[in-house]
C-alpha atoms as a PDB file:
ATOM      1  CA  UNK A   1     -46.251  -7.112  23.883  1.00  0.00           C
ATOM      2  CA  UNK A   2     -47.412  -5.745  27.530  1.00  0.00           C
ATOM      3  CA  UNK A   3     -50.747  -3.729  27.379  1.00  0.00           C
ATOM      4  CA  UNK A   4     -49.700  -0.993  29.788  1.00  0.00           C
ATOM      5  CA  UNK A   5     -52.936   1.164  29.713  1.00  0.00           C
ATOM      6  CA  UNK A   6     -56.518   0.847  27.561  1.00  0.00           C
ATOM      7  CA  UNK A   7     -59.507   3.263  27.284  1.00  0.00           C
ATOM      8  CA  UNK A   8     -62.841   1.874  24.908  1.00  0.00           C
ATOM      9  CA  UNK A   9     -65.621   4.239  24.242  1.00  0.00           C
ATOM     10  CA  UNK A  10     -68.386   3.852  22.039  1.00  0.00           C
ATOM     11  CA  UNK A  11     -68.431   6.203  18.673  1.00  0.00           C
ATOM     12  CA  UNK A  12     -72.574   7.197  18.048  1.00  0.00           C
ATOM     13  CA  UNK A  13     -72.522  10.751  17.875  1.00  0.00           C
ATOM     14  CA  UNK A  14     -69.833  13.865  16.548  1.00  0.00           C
ATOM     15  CA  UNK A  15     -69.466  14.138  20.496  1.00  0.00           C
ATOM     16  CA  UNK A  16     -68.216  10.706  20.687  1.00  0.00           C
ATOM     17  CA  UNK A  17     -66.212  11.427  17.737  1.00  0.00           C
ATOM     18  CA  UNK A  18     -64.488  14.860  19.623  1.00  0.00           C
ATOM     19  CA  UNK A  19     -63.962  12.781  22.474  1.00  0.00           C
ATOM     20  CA  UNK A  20     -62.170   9.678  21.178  1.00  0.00           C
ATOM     21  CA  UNK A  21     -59.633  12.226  19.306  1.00  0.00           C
ATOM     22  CA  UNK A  22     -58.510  13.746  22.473  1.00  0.00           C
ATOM     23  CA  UNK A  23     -57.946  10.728  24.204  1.00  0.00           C
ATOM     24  CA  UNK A  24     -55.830   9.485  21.580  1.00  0.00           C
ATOM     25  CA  UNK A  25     -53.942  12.687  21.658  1.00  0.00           C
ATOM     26  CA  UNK A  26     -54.272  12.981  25.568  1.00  0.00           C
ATOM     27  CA  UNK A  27     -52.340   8.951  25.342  1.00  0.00           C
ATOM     28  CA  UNK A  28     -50.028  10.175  22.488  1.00  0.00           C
ATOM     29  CA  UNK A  29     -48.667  12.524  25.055  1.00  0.00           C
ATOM     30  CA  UNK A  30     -48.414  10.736  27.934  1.00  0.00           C
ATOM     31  CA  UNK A  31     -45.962   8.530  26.487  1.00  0.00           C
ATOM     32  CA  UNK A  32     -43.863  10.750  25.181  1.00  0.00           C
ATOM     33  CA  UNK A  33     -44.778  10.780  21.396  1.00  0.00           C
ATOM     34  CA  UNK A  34     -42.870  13.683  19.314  1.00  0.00           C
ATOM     35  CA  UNK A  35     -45.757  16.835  18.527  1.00  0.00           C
ATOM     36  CA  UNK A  36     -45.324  15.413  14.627  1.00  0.00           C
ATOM     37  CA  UNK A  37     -46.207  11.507  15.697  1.00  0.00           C
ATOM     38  CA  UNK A  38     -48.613  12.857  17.902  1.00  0.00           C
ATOM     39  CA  UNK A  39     -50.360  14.866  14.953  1.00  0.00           C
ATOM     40  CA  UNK A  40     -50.174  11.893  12.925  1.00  0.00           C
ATOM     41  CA  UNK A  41     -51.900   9.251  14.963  1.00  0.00           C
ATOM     42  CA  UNK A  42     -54.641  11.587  15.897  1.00  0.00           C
ATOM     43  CA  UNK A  43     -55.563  12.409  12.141  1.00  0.00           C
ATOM     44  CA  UNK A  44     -55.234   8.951  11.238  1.00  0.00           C
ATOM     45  CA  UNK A  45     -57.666   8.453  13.882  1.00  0.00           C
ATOM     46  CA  UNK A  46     -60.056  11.003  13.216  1.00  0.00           C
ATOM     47  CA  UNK A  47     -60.023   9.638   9.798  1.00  0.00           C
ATOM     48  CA  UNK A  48     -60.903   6.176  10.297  1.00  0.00           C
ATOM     49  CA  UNK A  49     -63.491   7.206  13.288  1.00  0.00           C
ATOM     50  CA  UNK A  50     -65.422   9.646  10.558  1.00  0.00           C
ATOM     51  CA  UNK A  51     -65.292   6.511   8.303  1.00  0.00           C
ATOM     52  CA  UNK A  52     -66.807   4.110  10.883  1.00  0.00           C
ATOM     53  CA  UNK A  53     -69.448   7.007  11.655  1.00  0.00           C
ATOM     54  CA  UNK A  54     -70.469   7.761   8.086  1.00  0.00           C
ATOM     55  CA  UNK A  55     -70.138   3.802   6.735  1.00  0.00           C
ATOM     56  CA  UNK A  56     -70.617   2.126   9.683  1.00  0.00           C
ATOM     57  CA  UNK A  57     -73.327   3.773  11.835  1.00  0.00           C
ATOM     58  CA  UNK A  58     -70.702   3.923  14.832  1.00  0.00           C
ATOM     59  CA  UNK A  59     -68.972   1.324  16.422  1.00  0.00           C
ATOM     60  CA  UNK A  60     -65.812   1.245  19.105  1.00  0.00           C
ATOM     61  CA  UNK A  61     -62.706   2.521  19.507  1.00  0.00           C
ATOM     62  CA  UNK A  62     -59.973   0.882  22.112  1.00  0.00           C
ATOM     63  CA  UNK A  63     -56.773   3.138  22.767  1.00  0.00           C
ATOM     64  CA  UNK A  64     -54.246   1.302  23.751  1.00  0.00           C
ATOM     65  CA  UNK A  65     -50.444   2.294  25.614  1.00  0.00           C
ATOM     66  CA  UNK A  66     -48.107  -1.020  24.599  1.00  0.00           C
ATOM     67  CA  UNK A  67     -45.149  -2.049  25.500  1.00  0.00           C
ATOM     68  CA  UNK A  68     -42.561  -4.037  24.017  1.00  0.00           C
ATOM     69  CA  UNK A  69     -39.133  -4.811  24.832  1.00  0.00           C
ATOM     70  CA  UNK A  70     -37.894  -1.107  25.962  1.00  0.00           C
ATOM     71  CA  UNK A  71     -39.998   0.799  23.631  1.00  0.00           C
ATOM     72  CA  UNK A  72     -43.638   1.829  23.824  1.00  0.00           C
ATOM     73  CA  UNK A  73     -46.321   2.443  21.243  1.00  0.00           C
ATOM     74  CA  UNK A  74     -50.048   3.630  20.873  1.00  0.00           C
ATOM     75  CA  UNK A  75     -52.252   1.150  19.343  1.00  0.00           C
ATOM     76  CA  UNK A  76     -55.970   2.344  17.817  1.00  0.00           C
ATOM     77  CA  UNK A  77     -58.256  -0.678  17.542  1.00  0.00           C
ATOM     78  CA  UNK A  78     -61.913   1.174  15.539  1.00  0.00           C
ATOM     79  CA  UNK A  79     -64.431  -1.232  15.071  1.00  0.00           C
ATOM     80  CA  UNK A  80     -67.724  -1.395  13.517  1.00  0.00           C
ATOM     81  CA  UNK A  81     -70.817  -3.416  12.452  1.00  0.00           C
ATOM     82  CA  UNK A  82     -71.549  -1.450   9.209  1.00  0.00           C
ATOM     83  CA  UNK A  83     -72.118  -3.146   5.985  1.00  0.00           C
ATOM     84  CA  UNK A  84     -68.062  -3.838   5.341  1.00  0.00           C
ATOM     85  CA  UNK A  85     -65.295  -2.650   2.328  1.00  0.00           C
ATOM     86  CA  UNK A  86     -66.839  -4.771  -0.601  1.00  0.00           C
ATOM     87  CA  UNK A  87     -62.763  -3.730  -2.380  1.00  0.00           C
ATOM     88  CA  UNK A  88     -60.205  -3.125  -0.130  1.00  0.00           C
ATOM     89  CA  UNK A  89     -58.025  -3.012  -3.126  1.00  0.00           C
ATOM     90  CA  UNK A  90     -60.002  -0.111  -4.791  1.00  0.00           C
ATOM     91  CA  UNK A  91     -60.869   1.513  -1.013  1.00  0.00           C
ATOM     92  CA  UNK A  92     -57.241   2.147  -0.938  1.00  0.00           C
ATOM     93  CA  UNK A  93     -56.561   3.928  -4.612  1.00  0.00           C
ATOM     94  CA  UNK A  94     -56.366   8.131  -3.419  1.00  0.00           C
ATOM     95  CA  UNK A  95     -59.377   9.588  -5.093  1.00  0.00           C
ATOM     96  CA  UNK A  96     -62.157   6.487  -4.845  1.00  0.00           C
ATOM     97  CA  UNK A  97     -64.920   7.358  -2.712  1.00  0.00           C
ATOM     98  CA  UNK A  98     -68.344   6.133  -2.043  1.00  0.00           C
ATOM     99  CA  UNK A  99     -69.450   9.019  -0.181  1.00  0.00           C
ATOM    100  CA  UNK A 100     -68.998  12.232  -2.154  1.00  0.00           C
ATOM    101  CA  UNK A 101     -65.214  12.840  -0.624  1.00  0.00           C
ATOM    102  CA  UNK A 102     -61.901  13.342  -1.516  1.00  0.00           C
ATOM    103  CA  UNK A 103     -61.044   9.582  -1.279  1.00  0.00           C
ATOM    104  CA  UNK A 104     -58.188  10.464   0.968  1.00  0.00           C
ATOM    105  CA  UNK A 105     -59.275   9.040   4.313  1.00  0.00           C
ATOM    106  CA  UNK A 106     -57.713   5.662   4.359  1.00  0.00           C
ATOM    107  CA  UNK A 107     -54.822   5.766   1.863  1.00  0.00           C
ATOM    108  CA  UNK A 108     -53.806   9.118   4.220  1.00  0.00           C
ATOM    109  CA  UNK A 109     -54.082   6.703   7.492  1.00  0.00           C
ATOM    110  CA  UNK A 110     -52.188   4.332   6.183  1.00  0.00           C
ATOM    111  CA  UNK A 111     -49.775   6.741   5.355  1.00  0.00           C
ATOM    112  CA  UNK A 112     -49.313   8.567   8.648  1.00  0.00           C
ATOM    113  CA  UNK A 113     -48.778   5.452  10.975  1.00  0.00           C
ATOM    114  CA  UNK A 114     -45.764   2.724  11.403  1.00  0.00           C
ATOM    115  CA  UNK A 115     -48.398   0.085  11.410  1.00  0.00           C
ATOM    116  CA  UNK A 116     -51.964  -0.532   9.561  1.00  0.00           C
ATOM    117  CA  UNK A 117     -54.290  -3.417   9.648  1.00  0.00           C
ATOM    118  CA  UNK A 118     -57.440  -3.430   7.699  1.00  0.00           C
ATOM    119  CA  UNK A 119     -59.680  -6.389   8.364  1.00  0.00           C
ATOM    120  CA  UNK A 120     -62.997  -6.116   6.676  1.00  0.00           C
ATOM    121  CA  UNK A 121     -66.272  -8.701   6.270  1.00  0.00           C
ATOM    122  CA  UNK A 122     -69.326  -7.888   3.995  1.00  0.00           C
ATOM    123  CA  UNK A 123     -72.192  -7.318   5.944  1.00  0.00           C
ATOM    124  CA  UNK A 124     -70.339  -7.711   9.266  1.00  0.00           C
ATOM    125  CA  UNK A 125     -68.362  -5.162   9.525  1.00  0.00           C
ATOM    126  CA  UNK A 126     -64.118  -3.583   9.322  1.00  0.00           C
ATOM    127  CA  UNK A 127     -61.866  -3.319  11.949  1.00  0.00           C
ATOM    128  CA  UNK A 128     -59.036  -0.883  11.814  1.00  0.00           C
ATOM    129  CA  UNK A 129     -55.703  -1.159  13.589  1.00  0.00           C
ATOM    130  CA  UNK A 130     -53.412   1.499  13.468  1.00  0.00           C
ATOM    131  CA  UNK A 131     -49.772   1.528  15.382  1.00  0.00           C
ATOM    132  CA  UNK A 132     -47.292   4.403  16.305  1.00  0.00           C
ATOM    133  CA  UNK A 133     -44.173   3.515  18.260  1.00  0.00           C
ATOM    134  CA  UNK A 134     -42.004   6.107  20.008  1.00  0.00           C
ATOM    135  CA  UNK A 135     -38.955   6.913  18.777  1.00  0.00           C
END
C-alpha cells in the first residue's frame, strides 16, 4: 500500500471532535468516494472519536488517502490512552454500554466500513482502524 496523503490532529475538545469529521468527509471526497460511502466512513468516525472522547479522555486521529494497486481507500487510525475495552467480545454485542447509551457505537462502525481493526490494552489504551475503499 502507497500512503498518498495523511492529516493527524489531536481530539481534546467537541471542537476537535467537529473538526476531525470534516476532514474525514473533506478526504472522502477528494477521492472520489460515492455520497453513501462517504456518509458511512464519517459516522463510523464520529462514532469511534465520541468513544475515544467519552472513554478515553481524547487521543489522535490520522486520516489517511491509500493507495493500492489501481484502487484507493480512506484509512481512520483513532487512538487513545484511556483505560482500554476490558471485553471486546461483550463491547461488540448491540445494546451493551458502559456509559448510559444505546450500545450502538461500535457494532454500527463495524458495520458501515469494508475494514475494522480493534486493538485494545487495559490501562493503555484502544486503537481503532477503520477502512473504506472506492468502488
Amino acid at each position: 500500500m502507497k500512503l498518498i496523503k495523511e492529516k493527524k490532529i489531536r481530539i481534546k475538545n467537541e471542537n476537535d471532535f467537529l473538526n476531525a469529521r470534516g476532514i474525514v468527509k473533506e478526504l472522502a471526497e477528494e477521492i472520489g468516494l460515492s455520497i453513501l460511502s462517504q456518509t458511512k466512513i464519517t459516522t463510523a468516525s464520529s462514532e469511534i472519536l465520541r468513544n475515544m472522547l467519552i472513554h478515553g479522555n481524547g487521543g489522535i486521529i490520522i486520516i489517511r488517502i491509500i493507495g493500492k494497486e489501481t484502487k484507493k481507500g480512506l484509512e481512520v487510525i483513532c487512538e487513545d490512552k484511556g483505560k482500554g475495552i476490558p471485553d471486546k467480545e461483550l463491547a461488540f454485542q448491540k445494546g451493551f454500554s458502559t456509559n448510559k447509551s444505546l450500545g450502538l457505537g461500535l457494532p454500527g462502525a463495524k458495520n458501515l466500513v469494508d475494514e475494522f481493526q480493534l486493538d485494545s490494552e487495559l490501562n493503555k489504551g484502544t486503537v481503532v482502524k477503520l477502512m473504506v475503499w472506492k468502488r
